[in-house]
Protein backbone atom coordinates (compact mmCIF):
# COMPACT_ATOMS: atom_id res chain seq x y z
CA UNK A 1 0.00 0.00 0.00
CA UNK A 2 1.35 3.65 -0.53
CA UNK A 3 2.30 5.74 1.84
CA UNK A 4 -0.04 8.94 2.01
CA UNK A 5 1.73 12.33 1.23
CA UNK A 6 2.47 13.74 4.63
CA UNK A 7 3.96 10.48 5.94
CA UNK A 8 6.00 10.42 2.32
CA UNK A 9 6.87 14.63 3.21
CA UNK A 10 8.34 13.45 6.95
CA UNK A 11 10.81 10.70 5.62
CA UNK A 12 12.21 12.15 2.94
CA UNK A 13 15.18 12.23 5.88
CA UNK A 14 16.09 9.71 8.31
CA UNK A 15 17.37 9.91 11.65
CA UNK A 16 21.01 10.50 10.62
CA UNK A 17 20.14 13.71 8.89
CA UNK A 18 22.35 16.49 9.89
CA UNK A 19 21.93 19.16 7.48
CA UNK A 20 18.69 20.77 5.61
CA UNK A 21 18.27 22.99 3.21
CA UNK A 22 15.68 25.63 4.02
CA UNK A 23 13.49 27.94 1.67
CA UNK A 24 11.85 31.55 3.25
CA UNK A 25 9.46 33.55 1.98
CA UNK A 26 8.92 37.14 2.14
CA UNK A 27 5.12 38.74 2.67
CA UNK A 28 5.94 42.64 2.01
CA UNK A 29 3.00 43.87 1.97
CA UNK A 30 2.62 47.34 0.83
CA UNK A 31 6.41 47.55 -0.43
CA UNK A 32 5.72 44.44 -2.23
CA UNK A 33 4.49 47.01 -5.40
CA UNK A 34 7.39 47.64 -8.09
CA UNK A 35 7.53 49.25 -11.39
CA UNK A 36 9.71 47.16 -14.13
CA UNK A 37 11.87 48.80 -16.40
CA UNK A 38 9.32 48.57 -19.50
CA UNK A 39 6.51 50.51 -16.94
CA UNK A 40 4.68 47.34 -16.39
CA UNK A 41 3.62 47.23 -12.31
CA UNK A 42 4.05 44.13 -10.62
CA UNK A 43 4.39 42.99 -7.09
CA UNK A 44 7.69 41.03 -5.88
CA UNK A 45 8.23 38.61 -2.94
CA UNK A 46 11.78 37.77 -2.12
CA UNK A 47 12.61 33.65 -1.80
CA UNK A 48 15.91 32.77 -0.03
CA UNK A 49 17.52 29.81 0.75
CA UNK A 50 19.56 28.77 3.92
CA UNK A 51 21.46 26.31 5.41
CA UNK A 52 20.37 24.18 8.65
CA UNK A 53 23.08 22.35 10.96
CA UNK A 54 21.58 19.75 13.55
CA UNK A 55 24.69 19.20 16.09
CA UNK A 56 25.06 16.78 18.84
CA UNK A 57 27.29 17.39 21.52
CA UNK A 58 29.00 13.95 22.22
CA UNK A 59 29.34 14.48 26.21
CA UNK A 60 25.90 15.55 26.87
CA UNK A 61 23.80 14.51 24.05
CA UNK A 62 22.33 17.64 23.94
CA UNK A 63 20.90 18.95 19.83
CA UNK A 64 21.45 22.42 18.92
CA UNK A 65 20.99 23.80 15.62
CA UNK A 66 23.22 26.82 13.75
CA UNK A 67 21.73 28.57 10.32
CA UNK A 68 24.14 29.34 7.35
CA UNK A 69 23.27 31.75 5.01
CA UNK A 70 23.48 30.81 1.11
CA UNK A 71 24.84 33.84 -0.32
CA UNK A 72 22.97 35.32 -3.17
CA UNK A 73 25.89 35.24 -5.60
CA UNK A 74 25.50 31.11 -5.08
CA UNK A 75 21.88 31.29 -6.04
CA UNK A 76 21.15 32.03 -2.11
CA UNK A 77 18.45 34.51 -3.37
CA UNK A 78 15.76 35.26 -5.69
CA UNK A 79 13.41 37.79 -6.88
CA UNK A 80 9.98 36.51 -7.29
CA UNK A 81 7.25 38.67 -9.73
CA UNK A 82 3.71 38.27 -9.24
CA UNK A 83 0.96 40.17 -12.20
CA UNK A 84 -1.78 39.27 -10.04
CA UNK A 85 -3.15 41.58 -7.70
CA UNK A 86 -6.36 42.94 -5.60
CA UNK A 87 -7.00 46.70 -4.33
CA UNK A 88 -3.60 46.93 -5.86
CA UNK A 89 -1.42 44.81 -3.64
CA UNK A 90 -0.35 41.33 -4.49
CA UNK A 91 2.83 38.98 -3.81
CA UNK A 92 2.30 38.88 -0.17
CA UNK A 93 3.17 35.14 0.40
CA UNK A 94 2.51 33.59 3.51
CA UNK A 95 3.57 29.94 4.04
CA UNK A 96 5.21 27.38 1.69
CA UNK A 97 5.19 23.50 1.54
CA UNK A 98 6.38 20.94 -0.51
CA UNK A 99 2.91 19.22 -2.02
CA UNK A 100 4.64 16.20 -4.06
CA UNK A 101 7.39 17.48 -6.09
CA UNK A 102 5.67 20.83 -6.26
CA UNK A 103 6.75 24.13 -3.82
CA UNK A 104 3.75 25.69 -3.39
CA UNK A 105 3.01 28.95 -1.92
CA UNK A 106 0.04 31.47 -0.90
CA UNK A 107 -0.90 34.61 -1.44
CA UNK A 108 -2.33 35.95 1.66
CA UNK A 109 -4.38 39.26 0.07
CA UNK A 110 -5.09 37.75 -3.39
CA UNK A 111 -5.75 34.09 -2.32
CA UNK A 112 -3.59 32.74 -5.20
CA UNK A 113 -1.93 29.56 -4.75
CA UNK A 114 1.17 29.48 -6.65
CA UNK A 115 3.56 26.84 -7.69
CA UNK A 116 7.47 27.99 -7.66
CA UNK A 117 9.46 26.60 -10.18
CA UNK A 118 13.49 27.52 -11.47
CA UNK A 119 13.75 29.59 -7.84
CA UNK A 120 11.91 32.34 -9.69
CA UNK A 121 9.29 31.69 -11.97
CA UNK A 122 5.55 32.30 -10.54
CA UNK A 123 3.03 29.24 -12.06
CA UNK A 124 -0.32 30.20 -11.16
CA UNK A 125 -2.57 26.93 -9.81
CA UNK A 126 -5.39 28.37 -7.88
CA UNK A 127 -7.51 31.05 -6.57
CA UNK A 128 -8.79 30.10 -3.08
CA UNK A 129 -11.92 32.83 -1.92
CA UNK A 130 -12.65 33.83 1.27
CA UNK A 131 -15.17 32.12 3.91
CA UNK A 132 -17.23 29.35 1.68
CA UNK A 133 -16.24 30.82 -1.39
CA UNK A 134 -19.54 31.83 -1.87
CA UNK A 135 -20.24 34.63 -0.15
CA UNK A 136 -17.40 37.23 -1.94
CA UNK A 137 -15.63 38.59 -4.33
CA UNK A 138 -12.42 37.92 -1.96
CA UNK A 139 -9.34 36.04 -2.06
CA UNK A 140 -8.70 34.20 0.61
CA UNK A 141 -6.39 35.22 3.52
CA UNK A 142 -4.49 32.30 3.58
CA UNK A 143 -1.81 32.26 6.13
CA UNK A 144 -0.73 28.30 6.97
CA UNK A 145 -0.86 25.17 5.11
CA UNK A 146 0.07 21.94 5.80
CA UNK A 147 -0.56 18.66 4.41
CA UNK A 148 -2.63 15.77 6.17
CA UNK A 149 -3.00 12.00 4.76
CA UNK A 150 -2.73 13.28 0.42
CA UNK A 151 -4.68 16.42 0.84
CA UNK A 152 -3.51 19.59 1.46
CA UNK A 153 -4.97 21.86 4.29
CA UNK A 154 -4.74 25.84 3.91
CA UNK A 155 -5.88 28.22 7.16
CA UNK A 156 -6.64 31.68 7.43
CA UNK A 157 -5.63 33.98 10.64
CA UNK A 158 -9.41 32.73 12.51
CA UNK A 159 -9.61 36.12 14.24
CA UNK A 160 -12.68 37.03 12.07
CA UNK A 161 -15.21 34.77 10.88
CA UNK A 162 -14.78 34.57 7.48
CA UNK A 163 -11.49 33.84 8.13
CA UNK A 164 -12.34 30.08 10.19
CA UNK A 165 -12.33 28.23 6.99
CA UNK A 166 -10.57 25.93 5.46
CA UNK A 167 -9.86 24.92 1.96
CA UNK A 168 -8.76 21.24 1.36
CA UNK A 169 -7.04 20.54 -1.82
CA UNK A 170 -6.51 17.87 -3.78
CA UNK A 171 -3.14 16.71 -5.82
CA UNK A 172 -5.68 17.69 -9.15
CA UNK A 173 -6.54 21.16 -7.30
CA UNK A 174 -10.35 20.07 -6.69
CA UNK A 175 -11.21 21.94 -3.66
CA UNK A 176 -13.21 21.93 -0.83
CA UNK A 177 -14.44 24.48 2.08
CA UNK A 178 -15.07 23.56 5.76
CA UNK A 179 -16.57 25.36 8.66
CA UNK A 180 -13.52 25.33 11.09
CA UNK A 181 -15.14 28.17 13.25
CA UNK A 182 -15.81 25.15 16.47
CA UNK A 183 -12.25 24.18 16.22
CA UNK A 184 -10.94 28.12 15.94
CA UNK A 185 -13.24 28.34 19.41
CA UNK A 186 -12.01 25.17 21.12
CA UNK A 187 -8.18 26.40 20.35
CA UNK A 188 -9.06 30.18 22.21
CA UNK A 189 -10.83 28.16 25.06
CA UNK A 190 -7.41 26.20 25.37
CA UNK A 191 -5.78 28.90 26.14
CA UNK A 192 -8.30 30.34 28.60
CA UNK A 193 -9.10 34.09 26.59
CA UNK A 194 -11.94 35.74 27.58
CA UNK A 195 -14.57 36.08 24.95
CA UNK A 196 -13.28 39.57 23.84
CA UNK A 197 -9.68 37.85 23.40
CA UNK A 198 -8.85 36.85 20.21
CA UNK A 199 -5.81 34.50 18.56
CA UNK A 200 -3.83 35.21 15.09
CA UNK A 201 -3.19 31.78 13.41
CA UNK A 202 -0.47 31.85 10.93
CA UNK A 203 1.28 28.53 11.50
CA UNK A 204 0.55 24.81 11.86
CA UNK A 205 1.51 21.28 11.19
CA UNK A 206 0.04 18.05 11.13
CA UNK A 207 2.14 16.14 13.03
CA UNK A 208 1.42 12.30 11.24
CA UNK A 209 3.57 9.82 13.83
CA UNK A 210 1.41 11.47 16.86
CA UNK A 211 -1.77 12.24 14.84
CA UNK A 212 -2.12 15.48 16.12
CA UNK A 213 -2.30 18.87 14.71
CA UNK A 214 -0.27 21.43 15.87
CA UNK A 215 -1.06 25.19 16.31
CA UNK A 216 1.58 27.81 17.12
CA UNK A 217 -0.26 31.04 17.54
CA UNK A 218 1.46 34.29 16.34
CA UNK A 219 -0.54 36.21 18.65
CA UNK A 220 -2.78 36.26 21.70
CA UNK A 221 -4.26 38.74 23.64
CA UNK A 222 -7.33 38.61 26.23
CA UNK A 223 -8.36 42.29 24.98
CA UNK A 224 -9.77 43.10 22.21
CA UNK A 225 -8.37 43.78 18.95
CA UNK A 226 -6.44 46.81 18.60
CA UNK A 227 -3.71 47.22 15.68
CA UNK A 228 -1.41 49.49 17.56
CA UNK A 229 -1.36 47.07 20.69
CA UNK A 230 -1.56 44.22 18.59
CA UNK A 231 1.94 45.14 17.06
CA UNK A 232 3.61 45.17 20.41
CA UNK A 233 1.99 43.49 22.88
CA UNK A 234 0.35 40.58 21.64
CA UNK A 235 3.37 38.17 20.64
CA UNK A 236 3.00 34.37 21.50
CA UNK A 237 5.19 31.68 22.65
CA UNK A 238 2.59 29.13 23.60
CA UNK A 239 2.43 26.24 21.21
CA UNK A 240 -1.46 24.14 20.98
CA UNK A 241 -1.01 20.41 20.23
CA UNK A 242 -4.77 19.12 19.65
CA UNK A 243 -5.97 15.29 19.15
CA UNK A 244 -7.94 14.95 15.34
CA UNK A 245 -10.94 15.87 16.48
CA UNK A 246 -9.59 19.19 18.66
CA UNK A 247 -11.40 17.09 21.45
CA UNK A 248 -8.41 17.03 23.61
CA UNK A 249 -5.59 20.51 23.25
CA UNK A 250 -2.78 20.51 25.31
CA UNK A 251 -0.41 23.65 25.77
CA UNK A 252 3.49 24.10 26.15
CA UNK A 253 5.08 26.89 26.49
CA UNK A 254 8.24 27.08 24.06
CA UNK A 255 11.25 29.82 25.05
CA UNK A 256 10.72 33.47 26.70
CA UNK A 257 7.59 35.04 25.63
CA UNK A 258 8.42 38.52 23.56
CA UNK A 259 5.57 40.73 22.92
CA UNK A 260 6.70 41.73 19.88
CA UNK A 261 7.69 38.83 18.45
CA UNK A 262 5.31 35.87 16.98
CA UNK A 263 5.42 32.73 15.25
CA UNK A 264 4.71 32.87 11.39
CA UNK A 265 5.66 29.50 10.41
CA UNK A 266 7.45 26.51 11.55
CA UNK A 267 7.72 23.36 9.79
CA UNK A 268 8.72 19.42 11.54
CA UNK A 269 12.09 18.52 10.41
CA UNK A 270 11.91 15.05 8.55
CA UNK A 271 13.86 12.14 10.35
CA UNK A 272 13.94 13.89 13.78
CA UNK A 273 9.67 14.16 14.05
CA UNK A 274 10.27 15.81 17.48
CA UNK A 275 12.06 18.56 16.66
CA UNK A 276 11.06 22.15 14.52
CA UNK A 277 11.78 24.37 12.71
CA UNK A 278 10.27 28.25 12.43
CA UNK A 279 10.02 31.83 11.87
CA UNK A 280 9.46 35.01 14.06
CA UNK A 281 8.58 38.04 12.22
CA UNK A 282 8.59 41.59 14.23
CA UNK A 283 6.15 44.04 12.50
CA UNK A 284 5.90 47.53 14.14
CA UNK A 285 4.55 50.19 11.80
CA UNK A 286 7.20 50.47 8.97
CA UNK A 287 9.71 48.30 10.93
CA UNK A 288 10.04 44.80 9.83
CA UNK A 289 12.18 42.07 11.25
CA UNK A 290 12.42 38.01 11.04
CA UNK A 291 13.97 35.79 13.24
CA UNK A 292 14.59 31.33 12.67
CA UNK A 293 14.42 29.23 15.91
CA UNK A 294 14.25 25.71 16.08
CA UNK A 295 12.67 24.27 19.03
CA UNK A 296 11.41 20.65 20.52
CA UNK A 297 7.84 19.02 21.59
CA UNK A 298 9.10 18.88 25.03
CA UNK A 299 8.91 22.59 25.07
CA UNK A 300 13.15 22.88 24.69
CA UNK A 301 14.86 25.90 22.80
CA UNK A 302 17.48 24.21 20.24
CA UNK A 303 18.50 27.50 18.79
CA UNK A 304 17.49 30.43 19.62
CA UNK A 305 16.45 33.19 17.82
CA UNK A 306 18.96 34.09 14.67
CA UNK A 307 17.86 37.44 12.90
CA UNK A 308 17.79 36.81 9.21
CA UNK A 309 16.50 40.01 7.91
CA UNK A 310 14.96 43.82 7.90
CA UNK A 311 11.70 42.43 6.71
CA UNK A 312 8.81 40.12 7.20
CA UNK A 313 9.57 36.27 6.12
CA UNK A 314 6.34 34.35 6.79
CA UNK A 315 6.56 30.70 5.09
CA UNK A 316 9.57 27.73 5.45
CA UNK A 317 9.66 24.97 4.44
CA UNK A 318 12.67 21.98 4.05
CA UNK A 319 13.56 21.10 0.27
């Protein structure tokens, strides 16, 4: 019998891995609009590529991790052009994952799901729309993805409720919407919010060995939404872990908590199923920063945060 796709995604590496190589995405938002030489507009996303140590210390057994940077002149870094765009903004990627052989990445404001071929070449796949699809003229805000058995599983942020659906894809792109709005609740009562709280989703995994899905929250608050306090006050650290059904969530708190800082992606590392992978992003008015960490599900920092850049990286994923 075949293996399903996630399970085929997770041992791509075995246990004597030591080194990944690791592909970011940018989500620039406004500054994400350029003018070409010929006057044509379009709106870029930057794609760079890194490289992860794993490191055993042969006293203690201990695992750290250390990130190498590919420089661009070695094909460390590439320009990505997107002609697709709505209310003029477009490009603003927010995860990426390896679906088969294909890298596939989301447009957060334009719902466009993208495959990325040659490090630079944009080849349009799909327009996901927000809530049911029905309701709008709206891309999707999609902002995590992850795959589960063969499908693929796309999220939005779940603050708002057109944006507690989920679109389910298949390897032919047939897609499918689902009420997620119980399980967006059940992940806020985890972590004990009052009802004018609210959580910003942005990354998760489906963890296939402990068939569970896992949630790490970019930001919480217990007050209500406010974008200025948002941007400084409401960073995360606490990681969800729910059974399939969200009938059972556990939390564990992962490193010192930073208010500005939040989680905007993280990925399992194939052939050590314990251990992560992810992304920090700082964004406070016009100042944008990102940060990798790599961490453990027995709540243990295994690098700590590395900056990477003066702007917002918000998808990785392991090639």
């Amino acid at each position: 019998m075949k293996k399903p796709a996630d399970l085929i995604r997770q041992e791509r590496y075995n246990s004597a891995t030591t080194e990944y190589t690791l592909a970011i995405i940018t989500d620039e938002d406004h500054a994400s609009k350029v003018e070409l030489d010929n006057g044509q507009k379009a709106w870029t996303s930057k794609l760079r590529y890194d490289t992860l140590y794993r490191n055993v210390d042969k006293e203690t057994g201990k695992v750290s991790y250390t990130i190498e940077a590919i420089p661009a002149e070695r094909g460390g870094e590439h320009q990505l052009l997107s002609f697709i765009a709505e209310n003029d903004r477009g490009a603003e990627f927010s995860e990426l994952v390896k679906f088969g052989e294909r890298l596939l990445t989301f447009d957060d404001r334009t719902g466009l799901v993208c495959e990325v071929r040659n490090h630079n070449q944009l080849v349009p796949r799909h327009i996901l729309m927000s809530g049911s699809g029905d309701e709008k003229f709206k891309g999707f805000k999609s902002e995590w993805a992850t795959l589960k058995n063969d499908q693929l599983i796309v999220g939005s942020h779940g603050r708002k409720r057109a944006h507690q659906w989920i679109k389910i894809l298949d390897h032919d792109y047939k897609i499918t919407s689902i009420d997620w709005s119980s399980r967006y609740q059940l992940m806020k009562d985890a972590l004990q919010l009052s009802e004018q709280g609210y959580v910003i989703h942005e990354a998760a995994e489906w963890h296939p060995y402990l068939q569970e899905w896992i949630f790490f929250p970019r930001k919480v608050s217990d007050l209500p939404y406010d974008p200025a306090r948002d941007e400084t006050q409401s960073g995360n650290n606490i990681l969800l872990l729910a059974s399939e059904d969200f009938s059972h969530i556990r939390t564990l708190s992962i490193g010192k908590h930073d208010p500005e800082r939040g989680i905007s992606s993280f990925k399992i590392l194939p052939g050590h199923p314990n251990e992560c992978v992810g992304l920090k992003s700082i964004e406070i008015g016009n100042r944008t920063e990102s940060y990798l960490f790599c961490f453990n599900l027995d709540g243990e920092v295994l690098q700590p945060d590395t900056y990477i850049g003066p702007y917002k990286c918000e998808g990785i994923e392991i090639l």
